[in-house]
Protein backbone atom coordinates (compact mmCIF):
# COMPACT_ATOMS: atom_id res chain seq x y z
CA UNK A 1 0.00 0.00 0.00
CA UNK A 2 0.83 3.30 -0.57
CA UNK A 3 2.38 5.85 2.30
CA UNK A 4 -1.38 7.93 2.42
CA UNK A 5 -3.16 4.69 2.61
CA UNK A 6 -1.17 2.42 5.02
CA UNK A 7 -1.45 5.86 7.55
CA UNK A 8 -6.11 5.02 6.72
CA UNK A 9 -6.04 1.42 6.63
CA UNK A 10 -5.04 -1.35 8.88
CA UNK A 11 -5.07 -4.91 8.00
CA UNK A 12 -3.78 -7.13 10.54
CA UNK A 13 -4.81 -10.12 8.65
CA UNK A 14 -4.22 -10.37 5.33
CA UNK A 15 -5.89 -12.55 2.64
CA UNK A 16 -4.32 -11.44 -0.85
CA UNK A 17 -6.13 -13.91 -2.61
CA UNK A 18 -9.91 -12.86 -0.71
CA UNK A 19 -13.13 -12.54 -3.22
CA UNK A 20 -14.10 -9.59 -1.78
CA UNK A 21 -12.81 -6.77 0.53
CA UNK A 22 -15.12 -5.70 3.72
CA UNK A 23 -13.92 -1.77 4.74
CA UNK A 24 -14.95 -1.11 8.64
CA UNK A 25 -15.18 2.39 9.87
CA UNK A 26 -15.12 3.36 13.51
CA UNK A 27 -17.56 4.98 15.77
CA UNK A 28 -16.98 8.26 17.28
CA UNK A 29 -13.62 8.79 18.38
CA UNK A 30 -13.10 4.91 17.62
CA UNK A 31 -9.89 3.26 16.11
CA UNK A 32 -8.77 0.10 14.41
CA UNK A 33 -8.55 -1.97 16.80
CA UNK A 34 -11.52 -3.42 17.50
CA UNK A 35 -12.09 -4.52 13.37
CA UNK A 36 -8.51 -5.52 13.13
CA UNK A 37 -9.38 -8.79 15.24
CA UNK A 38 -11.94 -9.40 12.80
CA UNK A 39 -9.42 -10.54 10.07
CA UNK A 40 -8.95 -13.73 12.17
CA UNK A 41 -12.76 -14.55 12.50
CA UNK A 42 -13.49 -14.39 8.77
CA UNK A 43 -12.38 -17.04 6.15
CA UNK A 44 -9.54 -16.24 3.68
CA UNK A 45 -12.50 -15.15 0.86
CA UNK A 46 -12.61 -11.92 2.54
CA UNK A 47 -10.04 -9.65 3.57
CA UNK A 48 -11.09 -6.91 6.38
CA UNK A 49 -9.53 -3.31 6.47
CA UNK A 50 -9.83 -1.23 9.81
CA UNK A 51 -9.85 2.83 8.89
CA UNK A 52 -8.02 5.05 11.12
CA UNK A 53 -8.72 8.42 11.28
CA UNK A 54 -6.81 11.77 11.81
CA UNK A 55 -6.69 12.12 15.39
CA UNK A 56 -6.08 8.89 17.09
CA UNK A 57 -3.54 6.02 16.96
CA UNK A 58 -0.62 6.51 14.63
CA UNK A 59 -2.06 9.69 13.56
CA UNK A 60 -2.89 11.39 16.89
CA UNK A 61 -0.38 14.41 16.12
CA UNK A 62 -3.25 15.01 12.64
CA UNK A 63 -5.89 17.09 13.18
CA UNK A 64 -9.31 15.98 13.07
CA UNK A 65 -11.54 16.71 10.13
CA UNK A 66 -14.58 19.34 10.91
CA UNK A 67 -16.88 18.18 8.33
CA UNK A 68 -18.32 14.85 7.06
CA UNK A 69 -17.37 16.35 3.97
CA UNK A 70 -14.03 16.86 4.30
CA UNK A 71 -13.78 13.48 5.97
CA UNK A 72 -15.74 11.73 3.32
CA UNK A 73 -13.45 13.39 0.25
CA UNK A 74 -10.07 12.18 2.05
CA UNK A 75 -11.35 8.20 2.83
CA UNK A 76 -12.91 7.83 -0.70
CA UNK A 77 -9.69 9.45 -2.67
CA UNK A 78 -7.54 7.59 -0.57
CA UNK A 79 -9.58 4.16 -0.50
CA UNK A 80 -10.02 4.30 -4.60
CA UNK A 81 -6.84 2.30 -5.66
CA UNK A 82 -8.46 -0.84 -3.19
CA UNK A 83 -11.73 -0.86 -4.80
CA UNK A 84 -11.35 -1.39 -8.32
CA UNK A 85 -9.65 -4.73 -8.59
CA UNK A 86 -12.51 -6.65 -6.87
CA UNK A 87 -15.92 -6.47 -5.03
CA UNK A 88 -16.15 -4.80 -1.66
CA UNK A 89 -18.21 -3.58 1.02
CA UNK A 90 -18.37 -1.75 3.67
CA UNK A 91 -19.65 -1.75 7.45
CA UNK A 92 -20.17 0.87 9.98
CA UNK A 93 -21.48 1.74 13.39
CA UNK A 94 -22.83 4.56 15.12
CA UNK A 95 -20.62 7.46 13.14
CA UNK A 96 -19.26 5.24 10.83
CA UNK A 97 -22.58 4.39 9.46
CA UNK A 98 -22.83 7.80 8.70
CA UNK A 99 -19.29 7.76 7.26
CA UNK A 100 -19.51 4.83 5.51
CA UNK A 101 -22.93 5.89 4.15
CA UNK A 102 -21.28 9.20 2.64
CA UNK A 103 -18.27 7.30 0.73
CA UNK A 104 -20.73 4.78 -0.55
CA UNK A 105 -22.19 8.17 -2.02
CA UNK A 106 -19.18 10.11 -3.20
CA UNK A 107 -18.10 6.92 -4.46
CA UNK A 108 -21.05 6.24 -6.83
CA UNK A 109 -21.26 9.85 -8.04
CA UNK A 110 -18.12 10.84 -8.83
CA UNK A 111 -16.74 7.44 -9.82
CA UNK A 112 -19.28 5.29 -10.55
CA UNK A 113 -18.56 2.55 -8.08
CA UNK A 114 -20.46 1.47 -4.79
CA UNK A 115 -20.13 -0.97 -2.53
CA UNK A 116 -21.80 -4.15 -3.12
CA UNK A 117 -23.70 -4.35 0.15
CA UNK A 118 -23.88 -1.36 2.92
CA UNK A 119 -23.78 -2.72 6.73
CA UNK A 120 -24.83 0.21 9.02
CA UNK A 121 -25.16 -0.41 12.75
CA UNK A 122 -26.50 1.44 16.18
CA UNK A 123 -27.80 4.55 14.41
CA UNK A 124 -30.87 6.42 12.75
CA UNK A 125 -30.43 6.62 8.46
CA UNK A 126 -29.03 10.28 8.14
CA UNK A 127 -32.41 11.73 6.88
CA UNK A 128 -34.51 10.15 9.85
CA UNK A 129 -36.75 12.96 11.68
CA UNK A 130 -35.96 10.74 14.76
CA UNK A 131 -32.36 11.32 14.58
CA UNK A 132 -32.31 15.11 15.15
CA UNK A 133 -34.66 15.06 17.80
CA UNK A 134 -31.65 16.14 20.61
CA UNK A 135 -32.87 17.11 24.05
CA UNK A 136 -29.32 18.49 24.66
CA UNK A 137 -27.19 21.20 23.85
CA UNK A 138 -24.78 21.09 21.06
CA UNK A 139 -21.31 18.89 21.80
CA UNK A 140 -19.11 22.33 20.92
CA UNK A 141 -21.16 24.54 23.84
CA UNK A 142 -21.04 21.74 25.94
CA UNK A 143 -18.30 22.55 29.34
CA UNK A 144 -15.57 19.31 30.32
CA UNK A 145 -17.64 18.48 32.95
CA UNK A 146 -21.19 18.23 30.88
CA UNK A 147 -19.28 16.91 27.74
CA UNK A 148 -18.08 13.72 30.01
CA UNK A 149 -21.47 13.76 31.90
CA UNK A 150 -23.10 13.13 28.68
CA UNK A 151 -20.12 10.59 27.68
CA UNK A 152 -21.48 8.63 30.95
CA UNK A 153 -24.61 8.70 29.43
CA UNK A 154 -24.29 7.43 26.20
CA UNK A 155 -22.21 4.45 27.10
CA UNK A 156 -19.76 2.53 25.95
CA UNK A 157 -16.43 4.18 27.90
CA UNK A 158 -14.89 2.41 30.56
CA UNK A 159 -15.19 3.90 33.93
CA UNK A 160 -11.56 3.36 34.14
CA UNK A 161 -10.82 5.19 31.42
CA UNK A 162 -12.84 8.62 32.00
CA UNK A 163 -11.34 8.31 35.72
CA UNK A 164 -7.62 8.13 33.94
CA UNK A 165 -6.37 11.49 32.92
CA UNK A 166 -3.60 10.28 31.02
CA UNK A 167 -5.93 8.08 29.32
CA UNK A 168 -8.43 10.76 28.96
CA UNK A 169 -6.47 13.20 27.30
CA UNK A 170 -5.58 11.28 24.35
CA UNK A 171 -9.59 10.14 24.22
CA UNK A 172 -11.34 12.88 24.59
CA UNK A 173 -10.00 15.34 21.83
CA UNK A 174 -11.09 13.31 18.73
CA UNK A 175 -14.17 11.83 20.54
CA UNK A 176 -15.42 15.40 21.02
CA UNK A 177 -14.20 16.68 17.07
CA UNK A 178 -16.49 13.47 15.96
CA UNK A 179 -18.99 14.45 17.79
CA UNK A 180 -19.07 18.18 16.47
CA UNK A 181 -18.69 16.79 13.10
CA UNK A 182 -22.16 14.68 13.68
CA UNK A 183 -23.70 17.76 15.12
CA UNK A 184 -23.23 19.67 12.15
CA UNK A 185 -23.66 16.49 9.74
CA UNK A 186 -27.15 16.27 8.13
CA UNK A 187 -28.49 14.71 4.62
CA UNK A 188 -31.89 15.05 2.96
CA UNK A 189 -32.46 12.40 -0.05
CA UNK A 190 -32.50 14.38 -3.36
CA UNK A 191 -35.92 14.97 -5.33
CA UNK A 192 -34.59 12.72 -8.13
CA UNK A 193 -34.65 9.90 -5.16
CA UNK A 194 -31.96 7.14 -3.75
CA UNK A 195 -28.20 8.05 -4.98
CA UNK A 196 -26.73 4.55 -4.16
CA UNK A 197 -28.33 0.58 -5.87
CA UNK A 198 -26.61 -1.77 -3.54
CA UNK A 199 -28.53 -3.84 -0.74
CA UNK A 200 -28.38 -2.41 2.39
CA UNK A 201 -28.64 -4.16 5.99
CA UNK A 202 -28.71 -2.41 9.60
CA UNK A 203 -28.47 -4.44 13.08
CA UNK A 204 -29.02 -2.13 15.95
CA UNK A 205 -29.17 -3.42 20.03
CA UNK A 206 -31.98 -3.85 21.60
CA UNK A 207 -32.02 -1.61 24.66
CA UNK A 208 -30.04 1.08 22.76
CA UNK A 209 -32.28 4.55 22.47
CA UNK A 210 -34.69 4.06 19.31
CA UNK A 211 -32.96 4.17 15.96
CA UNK A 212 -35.22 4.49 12.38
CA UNK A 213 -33.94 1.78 10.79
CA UNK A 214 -36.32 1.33 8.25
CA UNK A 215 -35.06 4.75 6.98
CA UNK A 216 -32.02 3.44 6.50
CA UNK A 217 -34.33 1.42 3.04
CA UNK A 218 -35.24 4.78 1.86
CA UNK A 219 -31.71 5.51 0.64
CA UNK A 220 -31.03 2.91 -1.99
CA UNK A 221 -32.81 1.56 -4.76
CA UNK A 222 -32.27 -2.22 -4.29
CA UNK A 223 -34.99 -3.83 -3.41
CA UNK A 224 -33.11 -6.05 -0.77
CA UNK A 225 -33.09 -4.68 2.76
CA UNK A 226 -32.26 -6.43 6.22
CA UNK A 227 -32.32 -5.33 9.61
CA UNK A 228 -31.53 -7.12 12.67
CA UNK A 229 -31.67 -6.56 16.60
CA UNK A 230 -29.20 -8.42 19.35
CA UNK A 231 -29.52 -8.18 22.65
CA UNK A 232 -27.47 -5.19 24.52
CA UNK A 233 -27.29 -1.34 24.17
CA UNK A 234 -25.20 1.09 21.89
CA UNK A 235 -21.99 -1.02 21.95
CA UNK A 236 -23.65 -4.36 21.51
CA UNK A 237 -21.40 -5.82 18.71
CA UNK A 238 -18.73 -5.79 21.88
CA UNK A 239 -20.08 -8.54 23.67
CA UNK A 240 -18.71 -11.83 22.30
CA UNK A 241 -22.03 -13.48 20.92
CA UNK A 242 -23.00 -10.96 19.06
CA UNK A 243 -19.97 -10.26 17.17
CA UNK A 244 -20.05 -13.69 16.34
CA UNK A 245 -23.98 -13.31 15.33
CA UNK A 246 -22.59 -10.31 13.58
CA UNK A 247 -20.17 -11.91 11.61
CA UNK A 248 -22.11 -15.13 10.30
CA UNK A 249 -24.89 -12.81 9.01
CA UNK A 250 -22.12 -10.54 6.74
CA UNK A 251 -20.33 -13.33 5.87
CA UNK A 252 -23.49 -15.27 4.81
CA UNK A 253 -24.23 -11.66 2.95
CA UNK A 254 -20.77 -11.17 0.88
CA UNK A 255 -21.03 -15.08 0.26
CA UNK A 256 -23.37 -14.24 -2.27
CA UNK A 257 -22.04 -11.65 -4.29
């Protein structure tokens, strides 16, 4: 891989000769490590890329993007040379349903290629009336104390972790730019109607906060659409089971492309 891409994409496990590549993109101020295990849980027909992000990780000294935007326009230029040699796909949760929704997007309008089946997990489809009712004040107003209040709230950090400063300082700054970036982010489908044709499926938790999933349909023009609930909140795909749930389903789902 090129110098620009090895810095976005981490493949721990790699499977050269795979029939199809699955691209994972984190949550909010999520890395690559939790898809880079998932190399060693698929079989060698498909070959799974963690994104990193400006921010965090190897590139914690780059600055965050501001916009989905600008995020969208560096993954999809830098992604390009890995998507034209074979099928892929891509999968996403929380934020990087949103993210993964966008390349899909910029993908298909500026070069003609999408993925051949969209995963989205844990969130509301970007046009969803559900998903900007907030009760809150914006992430960027919000003081340290009320932005980690509200951290507590949505779940998903360790309690040893917002307790360690050290930790904490290194979390915190690209957590909070993601979650300015998804403040500002919003979509409305275009009068001509759906801008991407591939299937798309969405698994969600059941005791997260309600998601429209069935919005998620209203923004392609395949006809094949899938969603799916396992038990647990926001971060359900953590707990063991259900990654493994997780896993059968979208390898059952790129064994048939």
């Amino acid at each position: 891989m090129s110098r620009v891409m090895d810095k976005l994409l981490a493949c721990r496990f790699r499977h050269p000769d795979a029939a199809v590549r699955l691209f994972c993109f984190p949550w909010a101020g999520g890395g690559s490590g939790y898809y880079n295990n998932w190399g060693k849980l698929m079989p060698g027909n498909v070959e799974v890329y963690s994104l990193r992000l400006p921010g965090r990780e190897t590139r914690l000294k780059e600055p965050c993007h501001k916009t989905m935007e600008a995020l969208t326009n560096d993954i999809s230029t830098t992604l390009l040379p890995k998507l034209k040699d074979k099928p892929f796909a891509f999968f996403g949760h929380s934020m990087g349903a949103f993210t993964a929704f966008e390349v899909a997007r910029y993908l298909q309008k500026w070069y003609g290629l999408q993925p051949q089946h969209l995963f989205v997990s844990g969130v509301s489809a970007p046009q969803s009336p559900l998903r900007y009712q907030k009760n809150r004040q914006p992430v960027s107003e919000m003081s340290e104390e009320a932005f980690l209040d509200y951290i507590r709230q949505i779940g998903g950090t360790p309690e040893e972790i917002l307790q360690n400063k050290g930790m904490m300082k290194l979390f915190l700054p690209p957590l909070r730019a993601d979650l300015e970036l998804l403040d500002a982010y919003n979509y409305q489908i275009p009068d001509s109607g759906p801008e991407l044709s591939c299937p798309v499926t969405c698994f969600d938790g059941t005791e997260d906060r309600d998601h429209d999933q069935d919005a998620w349909f209203q923004l392609t023009s395949h006809s094949a659409f899938q969603k799916t609930k396992l038990p647990g909140g926001h971060f359900y795909l953590l707990d063991k089971n259900n990654q493994q749930t997780l896993l059968k389903h979208i390898l059952q789902t790129l064994e048939n492309i």
